[in-house]
C-alpha atoms as a PDB file:
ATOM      1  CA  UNK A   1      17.641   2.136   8.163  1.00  0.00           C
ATOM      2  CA  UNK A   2      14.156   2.391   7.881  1.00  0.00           C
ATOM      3  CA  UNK A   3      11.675  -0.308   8.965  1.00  0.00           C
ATOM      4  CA  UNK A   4       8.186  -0.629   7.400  1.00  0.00           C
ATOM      5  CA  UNK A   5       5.813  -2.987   8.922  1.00  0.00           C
ATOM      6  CA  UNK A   6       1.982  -3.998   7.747  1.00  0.00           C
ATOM      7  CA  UNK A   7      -1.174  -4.785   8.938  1.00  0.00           C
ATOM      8  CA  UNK A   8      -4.505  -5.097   8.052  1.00  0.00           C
ATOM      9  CA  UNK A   9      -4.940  -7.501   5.736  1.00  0.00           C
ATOM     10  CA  UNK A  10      -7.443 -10.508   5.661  1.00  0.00           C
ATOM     11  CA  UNK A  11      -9.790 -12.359   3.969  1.00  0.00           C
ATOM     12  CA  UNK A  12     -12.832 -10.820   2.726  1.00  0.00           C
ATOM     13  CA  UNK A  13     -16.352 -11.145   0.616  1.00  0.00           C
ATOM     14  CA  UNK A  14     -16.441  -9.691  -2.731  1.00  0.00           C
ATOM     15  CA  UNK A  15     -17.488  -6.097  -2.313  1.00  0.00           C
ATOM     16  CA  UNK A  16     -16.310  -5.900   1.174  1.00  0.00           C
ATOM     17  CA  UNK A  17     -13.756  -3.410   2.243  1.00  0.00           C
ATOM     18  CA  UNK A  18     -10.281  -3.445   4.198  1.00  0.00           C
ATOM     19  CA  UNK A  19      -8.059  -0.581   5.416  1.00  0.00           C
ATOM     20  CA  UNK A  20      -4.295  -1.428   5.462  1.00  0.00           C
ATOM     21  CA  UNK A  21      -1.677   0.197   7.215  1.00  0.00           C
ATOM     22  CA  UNK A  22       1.847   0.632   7.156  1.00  0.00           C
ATOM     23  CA  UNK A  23       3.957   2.030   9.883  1.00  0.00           C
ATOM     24  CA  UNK A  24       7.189   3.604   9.837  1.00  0.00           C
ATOM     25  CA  UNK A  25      10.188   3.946  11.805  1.00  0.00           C
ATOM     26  CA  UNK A  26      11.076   6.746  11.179  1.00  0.00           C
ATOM     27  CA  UNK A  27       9.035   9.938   9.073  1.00  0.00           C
ATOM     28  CA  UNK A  28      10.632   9.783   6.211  1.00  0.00           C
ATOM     29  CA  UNK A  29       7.308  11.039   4.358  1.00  0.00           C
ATOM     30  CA  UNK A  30       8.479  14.777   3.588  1.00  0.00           C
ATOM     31  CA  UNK A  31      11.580  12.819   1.414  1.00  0.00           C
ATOM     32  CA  UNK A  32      10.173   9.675   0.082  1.00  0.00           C
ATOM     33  CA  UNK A  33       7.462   8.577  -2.130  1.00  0.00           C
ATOM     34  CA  UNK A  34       5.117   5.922  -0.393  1.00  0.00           C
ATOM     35  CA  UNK A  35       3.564   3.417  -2.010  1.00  0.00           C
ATOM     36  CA  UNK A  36       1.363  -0.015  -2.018  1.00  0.00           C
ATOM     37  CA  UNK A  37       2.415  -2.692  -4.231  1.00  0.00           C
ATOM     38  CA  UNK A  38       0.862  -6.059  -4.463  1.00  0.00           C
ATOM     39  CA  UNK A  39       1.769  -9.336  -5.732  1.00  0.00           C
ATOM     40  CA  UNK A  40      -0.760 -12.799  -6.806  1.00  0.00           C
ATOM     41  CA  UNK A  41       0.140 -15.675  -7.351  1.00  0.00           C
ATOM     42  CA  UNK A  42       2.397 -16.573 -10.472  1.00  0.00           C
ATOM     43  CA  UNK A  43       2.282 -12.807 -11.296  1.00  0.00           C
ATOM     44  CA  UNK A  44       4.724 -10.160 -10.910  1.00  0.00           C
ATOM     45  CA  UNK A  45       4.571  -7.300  -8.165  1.00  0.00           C
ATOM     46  CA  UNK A  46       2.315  -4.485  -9.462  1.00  0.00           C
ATOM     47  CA  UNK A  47       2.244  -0.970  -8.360  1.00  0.00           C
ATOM     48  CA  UNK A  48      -1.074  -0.175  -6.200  1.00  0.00           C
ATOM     49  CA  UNK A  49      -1.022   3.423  -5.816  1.00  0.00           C
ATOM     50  CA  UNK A  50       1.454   6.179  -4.687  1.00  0.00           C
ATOM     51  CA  UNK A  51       1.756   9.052  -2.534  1.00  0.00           C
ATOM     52  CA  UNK A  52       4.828  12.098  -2.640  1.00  0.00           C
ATOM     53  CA  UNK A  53       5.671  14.109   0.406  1.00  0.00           C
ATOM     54  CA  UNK A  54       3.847  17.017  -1.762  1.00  0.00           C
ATOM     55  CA  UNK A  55       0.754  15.076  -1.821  1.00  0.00           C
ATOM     56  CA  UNK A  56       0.552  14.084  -5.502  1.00  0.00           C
ATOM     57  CA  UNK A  57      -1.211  10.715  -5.849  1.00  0.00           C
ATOM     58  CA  UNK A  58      -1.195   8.306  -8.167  1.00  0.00           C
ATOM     59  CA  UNK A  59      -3.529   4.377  -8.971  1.00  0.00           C
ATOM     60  CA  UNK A  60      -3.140   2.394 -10.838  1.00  0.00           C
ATOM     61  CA  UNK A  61      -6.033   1.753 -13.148  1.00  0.00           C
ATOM     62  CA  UNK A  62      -7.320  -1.451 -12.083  1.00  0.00           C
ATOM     63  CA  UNK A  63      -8.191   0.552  -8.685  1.00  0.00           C
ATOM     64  CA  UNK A  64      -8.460   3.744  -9.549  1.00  0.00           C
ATOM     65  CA  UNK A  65     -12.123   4.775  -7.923  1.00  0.00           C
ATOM     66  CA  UNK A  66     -11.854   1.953  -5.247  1.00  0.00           C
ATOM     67  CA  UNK A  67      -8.903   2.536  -3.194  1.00  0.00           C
ATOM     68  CA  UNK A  68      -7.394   5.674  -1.199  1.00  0.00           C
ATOM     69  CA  UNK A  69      -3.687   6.095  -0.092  1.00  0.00           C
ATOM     70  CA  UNK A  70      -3.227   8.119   2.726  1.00  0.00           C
ATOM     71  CA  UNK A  71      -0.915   9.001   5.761  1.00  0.00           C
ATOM     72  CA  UNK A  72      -1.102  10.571   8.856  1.00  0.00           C
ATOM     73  CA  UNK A  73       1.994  12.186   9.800  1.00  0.00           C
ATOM     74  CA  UNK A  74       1.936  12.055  13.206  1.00  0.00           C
ATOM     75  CA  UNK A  75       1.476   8.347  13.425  1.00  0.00           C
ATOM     76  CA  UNK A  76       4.192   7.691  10.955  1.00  0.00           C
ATOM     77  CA  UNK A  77       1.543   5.628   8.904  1.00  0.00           C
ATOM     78  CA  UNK A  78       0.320   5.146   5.854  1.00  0.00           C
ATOM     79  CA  UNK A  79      -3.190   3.850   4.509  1.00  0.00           C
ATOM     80  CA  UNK A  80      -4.668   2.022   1.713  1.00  0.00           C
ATOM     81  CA  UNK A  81      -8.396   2.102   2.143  1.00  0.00           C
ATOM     82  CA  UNK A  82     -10.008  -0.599  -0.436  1.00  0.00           C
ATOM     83  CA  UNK A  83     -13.414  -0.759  -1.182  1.00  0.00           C
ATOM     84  CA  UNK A  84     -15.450  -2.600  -2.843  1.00  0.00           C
ATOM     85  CA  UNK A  85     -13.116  -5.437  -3.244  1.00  0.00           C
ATOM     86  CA  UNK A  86     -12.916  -8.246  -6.155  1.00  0.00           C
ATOM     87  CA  UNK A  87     -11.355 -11.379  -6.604  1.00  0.00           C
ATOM     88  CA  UNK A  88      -8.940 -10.313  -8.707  1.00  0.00           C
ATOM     89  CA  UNK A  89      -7.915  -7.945  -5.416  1.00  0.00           C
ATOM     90  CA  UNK A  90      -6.592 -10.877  -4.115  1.00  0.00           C
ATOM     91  CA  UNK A  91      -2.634 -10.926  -3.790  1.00  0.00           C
ATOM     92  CA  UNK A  92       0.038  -9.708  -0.760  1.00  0.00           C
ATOM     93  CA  UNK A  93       0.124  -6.288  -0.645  1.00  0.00           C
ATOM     94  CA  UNK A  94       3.443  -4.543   0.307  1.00  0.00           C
ATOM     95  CA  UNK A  95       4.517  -1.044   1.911  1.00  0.00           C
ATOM     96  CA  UNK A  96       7.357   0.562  -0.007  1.00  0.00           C
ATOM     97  CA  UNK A  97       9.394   3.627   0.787  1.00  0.00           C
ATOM     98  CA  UNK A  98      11.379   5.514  -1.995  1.00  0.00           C
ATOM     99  CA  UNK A  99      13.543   8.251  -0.910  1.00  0.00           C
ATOM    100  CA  UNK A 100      13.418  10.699  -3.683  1.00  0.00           C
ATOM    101  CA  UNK A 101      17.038  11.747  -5.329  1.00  0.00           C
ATOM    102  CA  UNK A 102      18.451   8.195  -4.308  1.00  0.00           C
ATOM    103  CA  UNK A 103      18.130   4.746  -5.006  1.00  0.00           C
ATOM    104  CA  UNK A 104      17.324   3.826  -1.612  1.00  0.00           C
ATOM    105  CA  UNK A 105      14.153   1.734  -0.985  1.00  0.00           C
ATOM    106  CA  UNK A 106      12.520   0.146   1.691  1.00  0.00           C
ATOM    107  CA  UNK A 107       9.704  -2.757   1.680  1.00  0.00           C
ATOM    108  CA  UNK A 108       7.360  -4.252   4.454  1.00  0.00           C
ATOM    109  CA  UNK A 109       7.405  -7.636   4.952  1.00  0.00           C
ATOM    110  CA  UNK A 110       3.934  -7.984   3.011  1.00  0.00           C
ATOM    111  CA  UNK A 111       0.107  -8.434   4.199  1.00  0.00           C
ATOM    112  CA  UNK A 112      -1.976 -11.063   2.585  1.00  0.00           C
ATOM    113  CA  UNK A 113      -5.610 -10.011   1.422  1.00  0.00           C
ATOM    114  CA  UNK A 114      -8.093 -12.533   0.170  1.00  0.00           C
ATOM    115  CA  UNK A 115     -10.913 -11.810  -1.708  1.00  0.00           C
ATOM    116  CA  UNK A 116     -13.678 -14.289  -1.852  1.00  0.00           C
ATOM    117  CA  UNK A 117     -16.461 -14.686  -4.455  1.00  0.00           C
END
């Protein structure tokens, strides 16, 4: 069992920035695919960005040019750095952990980020 846990988020001007984090239990980097994942109000969860154990990296649109995904290894962690933050931004924003060749996935518990005008 893995267990990821959040932190970072907060409440924010437009065009401010925030760096989340999201430690691990355990490295399970090299075999999963890490991702961010946020959710607003009345709206379904939405895929943020991801990162592979090889590195490849994917955003989706709405942030592509704004945000980074990250990790450092030795800190079991992984980072979204957001910049230049909208409204729209606005939502909780969860860790997830896929382990590649399974079905097995683990979530955080969720960070709230609030974007104001």
């Amino acid at each position: 069992q893995v267990q990821l846990v959040e932190s970072g988020g907060g409440l924010v001007q437009a065009g401010g920035s925030l760096r989340l984090s999201c430690v691990a239990s355990k490295n399970i980097f090299s075999i999963s695919v890490m991702g961010w994942y946020r959710q607003a109000p009345g709206k379904q969860r939405e895929l943020v960005a991801t990162l592979t154990g090889g590195d490849s990296i994917n955003y989706a649109d709405s942030v592509k040019g704004r945000f980074s995904i990250s990790r450092d290894n030795a800190k079991n962690t992984v980072y979204l750095q957001m910049n230049s933050l909208k409204p729209e931004d606005t939502a909780v924003y969860y860790c997830n952990a896929r382990v590649v060749l399974t079905t097995t996935l683990y979530w955080g518990q969720g960070t709230q980020v609030t974007v104001s005008s």
